[in-house]
Protein backbone atom coordinates (compact mmCIF):
# COMPACT_ATOMS: atom_id res chain seq x y z
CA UNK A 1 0.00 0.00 0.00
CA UNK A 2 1.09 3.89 -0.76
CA UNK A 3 2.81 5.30 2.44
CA UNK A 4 0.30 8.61 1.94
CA UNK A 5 -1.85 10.08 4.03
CA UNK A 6 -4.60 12.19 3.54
CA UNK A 7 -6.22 12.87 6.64
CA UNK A 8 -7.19 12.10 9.86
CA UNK A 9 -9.88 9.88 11.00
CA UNK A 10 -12.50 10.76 14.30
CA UNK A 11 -10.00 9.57 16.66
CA UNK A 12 -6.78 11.02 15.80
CA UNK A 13 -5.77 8.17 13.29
CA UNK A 14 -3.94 8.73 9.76
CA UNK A 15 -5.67 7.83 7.05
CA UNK A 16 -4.93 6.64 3.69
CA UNK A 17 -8.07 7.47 1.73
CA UNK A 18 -10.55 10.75 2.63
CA UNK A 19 -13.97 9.23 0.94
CA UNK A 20 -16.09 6.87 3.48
CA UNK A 21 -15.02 3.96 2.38
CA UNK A 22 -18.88 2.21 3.46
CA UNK A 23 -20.19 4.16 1.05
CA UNK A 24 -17.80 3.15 -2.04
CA UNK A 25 -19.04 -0.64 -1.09
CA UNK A 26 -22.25 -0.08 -1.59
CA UNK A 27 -21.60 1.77 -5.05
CA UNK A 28 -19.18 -1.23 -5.72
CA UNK A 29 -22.07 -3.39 -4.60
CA UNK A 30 -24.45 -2.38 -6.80
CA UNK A 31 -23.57 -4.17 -9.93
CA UNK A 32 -24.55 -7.52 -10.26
CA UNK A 33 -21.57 -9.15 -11.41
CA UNK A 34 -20.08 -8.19 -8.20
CA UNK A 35 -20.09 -10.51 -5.50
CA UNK A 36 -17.30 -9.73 -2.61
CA UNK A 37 -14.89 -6.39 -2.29
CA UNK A 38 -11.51 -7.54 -0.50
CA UNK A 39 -10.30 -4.40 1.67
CA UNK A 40 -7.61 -3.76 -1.00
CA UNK A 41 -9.62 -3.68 -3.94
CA UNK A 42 -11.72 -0.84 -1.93
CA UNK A 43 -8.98 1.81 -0.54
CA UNK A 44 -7.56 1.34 -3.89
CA UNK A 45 -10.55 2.13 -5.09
CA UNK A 46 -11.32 5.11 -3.02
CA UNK A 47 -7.64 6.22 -3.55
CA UNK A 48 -8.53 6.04 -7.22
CA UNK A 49 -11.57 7.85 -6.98
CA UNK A 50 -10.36 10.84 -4.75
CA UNK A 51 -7.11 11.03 -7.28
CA UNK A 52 -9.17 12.00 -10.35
CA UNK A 53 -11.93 14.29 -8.57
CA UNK A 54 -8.88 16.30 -8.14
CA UNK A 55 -7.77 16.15 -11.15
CA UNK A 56 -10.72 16.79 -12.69
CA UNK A 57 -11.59 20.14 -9.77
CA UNK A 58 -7.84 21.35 -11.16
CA UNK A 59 -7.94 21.04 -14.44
CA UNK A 60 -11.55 22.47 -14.59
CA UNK A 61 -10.48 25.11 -12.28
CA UNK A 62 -7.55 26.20 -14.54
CA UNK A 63 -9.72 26.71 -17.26
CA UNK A 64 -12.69 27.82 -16.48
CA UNK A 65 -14.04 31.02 -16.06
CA UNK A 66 -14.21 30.35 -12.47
CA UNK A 67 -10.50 31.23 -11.38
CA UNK A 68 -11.36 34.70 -11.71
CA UNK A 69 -13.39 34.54 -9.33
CA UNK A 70 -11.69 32.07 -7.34
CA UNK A 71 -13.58 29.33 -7.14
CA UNK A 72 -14.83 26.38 -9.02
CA UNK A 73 -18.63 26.30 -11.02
CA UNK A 74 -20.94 23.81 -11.75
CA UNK A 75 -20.25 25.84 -15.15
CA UNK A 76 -16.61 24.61 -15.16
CA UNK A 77 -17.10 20.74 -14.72
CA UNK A 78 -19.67 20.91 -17.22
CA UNK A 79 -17.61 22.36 -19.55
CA UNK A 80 -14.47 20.60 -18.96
CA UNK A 81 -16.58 17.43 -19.50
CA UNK A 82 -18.01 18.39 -23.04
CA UNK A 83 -14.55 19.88 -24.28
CA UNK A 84 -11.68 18.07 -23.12
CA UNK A 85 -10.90 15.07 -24.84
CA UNK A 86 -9.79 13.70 -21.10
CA UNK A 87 -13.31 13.97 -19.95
CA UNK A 88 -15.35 12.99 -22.53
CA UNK A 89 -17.13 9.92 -21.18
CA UNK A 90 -18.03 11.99 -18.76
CA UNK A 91 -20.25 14.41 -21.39
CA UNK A 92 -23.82 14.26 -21.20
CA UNK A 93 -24.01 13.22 -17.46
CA UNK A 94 -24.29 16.87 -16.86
CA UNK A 95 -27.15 15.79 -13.72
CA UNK A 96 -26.55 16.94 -10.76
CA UNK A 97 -26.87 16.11 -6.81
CA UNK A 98 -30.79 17.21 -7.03
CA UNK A 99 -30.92 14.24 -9.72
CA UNK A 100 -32.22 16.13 -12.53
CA UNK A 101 -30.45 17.89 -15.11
CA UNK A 102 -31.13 21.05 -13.59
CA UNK A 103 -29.62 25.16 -14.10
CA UNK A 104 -29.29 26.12 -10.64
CA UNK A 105 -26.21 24.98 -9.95
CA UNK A 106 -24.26 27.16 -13.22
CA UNK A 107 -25.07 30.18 -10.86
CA UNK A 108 -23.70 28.52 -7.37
CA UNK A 109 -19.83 27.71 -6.52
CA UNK A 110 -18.78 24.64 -5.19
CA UNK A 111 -16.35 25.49 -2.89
């Protein structure tokens, strides 16, 4: 395992990973052709996961219209996923945490 550390856990303890790792079972759960998730598999997983949200936050950051402002749009995700060749299996999932494909978020920063 990587010898990083990316926080602390509710009692003091280092840990490895920052997303609850619970709920990237039950994600990992739901498809059908899985059946078990050994403990490796799922901080590798999570590790995975956390490494390209940042990627994806910096590079949408840097070139978007949001680092005037200093801070990161709905706006900019969106458009990094319908222009960048990186992100383009991620165009057309443009919904959002209400679950619809909804506008209000192009006017609110995720910060």
């Amino acid at each position: 395992m990587a010898d990083g550390v990316a926080g602390r856990d509710k009692c003091g303890e280092q840990r490895l990973v920052s997303l609850p790792l619970s709920r990237i079972r039950v994600i990992m759960k739901s498809s059908p052709e899985v059946s078990s998730i050994n403990q490796e598999a799922l901080v590798l997983t999570a590790k995975a996961t956390e490494l390209f949200v940042q990627y994806l936050a910096t590079y949408s950051y840097r070139h978007g219209s949001g680092k005037e402002k200093k801070a990161l749009t709905y706006s900019d995700l969106s458009n990094t996923a319908e222009e960048s060749e990186t992100f383009q299996f991620l165009a057309g999932t443009k919904s959002c945490c209400c679950g619809t494909s909804c506008v209000h978020h192009s006017q609110k920063s995720l910060r």
